[in-house]
Protein backbone atom coordinates (compact mmCIF):
# COMPACT_ATOMS: atom_id res chain seq x y z
CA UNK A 1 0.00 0.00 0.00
CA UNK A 2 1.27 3.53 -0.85
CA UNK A 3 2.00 5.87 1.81
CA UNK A 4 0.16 9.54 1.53
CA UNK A 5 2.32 11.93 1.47
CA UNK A 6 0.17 14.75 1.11
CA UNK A 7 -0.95 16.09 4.80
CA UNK A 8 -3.98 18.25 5.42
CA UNK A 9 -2.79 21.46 7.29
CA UNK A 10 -4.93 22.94 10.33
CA UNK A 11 -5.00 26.29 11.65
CA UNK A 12 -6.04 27.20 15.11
CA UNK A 13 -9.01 29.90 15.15
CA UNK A 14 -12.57 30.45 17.30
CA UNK A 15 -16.11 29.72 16.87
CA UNK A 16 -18.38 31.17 18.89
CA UNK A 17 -22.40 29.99 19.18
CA UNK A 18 -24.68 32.99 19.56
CA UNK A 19 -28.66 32.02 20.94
CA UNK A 20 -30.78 34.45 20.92
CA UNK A 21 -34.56 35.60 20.93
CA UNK A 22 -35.69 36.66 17.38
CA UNK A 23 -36.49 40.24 18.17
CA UNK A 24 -32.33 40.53 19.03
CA UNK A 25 -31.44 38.43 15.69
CA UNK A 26 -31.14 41.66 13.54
CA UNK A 27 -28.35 42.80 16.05
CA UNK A 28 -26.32 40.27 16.16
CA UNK A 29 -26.40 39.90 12.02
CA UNK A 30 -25.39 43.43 12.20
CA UNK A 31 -22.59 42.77 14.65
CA UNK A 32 -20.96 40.03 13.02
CA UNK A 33 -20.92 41.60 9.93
CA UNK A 34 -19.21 45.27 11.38
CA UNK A 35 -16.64 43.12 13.01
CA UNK A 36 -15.34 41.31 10.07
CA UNK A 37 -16.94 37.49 10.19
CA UNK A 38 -16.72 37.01 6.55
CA UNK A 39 -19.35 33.81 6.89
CA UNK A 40 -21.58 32.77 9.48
CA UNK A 41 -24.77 29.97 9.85
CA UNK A 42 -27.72 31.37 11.02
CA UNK A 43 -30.76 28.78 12.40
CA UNK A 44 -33.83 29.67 13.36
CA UNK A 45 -36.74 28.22 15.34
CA UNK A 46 -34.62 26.22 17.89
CA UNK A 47 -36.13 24.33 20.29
CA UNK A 48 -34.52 23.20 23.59
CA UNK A 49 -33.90 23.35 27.38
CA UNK A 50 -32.38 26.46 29.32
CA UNK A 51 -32.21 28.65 32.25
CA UNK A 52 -35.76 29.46 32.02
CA UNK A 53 -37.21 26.00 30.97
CA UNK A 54 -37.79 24.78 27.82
CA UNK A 55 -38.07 27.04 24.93
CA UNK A 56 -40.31 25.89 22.13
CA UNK A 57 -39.52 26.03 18.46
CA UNK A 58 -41.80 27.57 15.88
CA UNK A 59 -44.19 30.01 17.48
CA UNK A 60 -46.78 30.60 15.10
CA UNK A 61 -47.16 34.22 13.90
CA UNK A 62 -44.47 35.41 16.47
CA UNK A 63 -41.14 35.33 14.93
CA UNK A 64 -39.46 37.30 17.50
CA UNK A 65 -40.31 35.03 20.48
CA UNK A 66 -38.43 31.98 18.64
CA UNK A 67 -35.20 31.19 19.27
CA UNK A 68 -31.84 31.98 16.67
CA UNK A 69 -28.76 30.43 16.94
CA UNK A 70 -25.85 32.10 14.78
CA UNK A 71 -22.87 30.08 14.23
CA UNK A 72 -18.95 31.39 12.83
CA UNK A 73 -15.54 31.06 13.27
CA UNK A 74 -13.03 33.84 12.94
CA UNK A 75 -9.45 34.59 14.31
CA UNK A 76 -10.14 35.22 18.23
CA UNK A 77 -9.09 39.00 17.82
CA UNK A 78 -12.50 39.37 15.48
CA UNK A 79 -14.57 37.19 17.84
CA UNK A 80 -13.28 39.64 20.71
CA UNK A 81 -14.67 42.44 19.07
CA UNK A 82 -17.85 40.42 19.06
CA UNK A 83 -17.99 39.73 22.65
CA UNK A 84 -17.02 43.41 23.02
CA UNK A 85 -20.36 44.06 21.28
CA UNK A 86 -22.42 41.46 22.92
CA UNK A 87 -22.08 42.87 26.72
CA UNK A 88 -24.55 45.73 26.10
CA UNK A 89 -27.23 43.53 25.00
CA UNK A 90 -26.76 40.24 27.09
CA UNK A 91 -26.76 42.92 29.74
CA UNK A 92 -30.78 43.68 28.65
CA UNK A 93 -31.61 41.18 26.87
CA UNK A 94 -31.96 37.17 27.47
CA UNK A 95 -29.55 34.72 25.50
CA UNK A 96 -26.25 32.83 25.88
CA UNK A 97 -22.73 32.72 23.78
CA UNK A 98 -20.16 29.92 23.96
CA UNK A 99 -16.62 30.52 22.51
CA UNK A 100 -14.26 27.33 21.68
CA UNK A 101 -11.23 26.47 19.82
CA UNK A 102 -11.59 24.99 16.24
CA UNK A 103 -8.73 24.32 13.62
CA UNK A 104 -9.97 24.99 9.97
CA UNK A 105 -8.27 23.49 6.84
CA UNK A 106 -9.57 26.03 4.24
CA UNK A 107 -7.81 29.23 6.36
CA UNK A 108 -8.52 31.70 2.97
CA UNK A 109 -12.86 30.93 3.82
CA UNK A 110 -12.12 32.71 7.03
CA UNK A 111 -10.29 35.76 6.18
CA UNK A 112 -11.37 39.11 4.70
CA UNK A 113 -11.45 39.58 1.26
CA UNK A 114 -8.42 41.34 -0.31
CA UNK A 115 -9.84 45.18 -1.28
């Protein structure tokens, strides 16, 4: 059997997990965007359990009330400037963030576009 010698090269960056209530979704797209994320995944209508029991999924007619989890990675200086822009609202507003380290193969998807 051959040996591969071709090697798939990793580099370190940050994803951070964004859940929010609809009516706060706008901000965060906004946010993200500002701060440089040049991609991110955006679900709505998430159902599950938290802090203040469980949270249903599709609310019918109320968009706002539903849930929105926003996905991206980005170098951790960019995903600072994110949590730099979160406090204000997590302050006033319900929702949760996790941050956590993720290696990427494709490091070009992640960085901003040459002007």
């Amino acid at each position: 059997m051959a040996e591969n010698t071709t090697t798939l090269e990793l580099h370190p960056m940050k994803k951070i997990e964004i859940i929010v209530k609809g009516d706060q979704a706008q901000f965060v797209r906004d946010l993200m965007e500002r701060t440089g994320i040049t991609g991110y995944t955006m679900i709505r209508d998430v159902a599950g359990m938290g802090h203040h029991g469980f949270h249903e999924g599709k609310l019918l007619f109320n968009d706002t009330s539903s849930l929105v989890v926003y996905v991206a990675v980005a170098p951790e200086e960019t995903i600072g400037r994110i949590l730099k822009g979160l406090r204000p609202m997590f302050e006033k507003h319900p929702g949760v963030m996790f941050v956590s380290d993720v290696a990427v193969s494709r490091l070009e998807y992640f960085q901003p576009a040459a002007a």
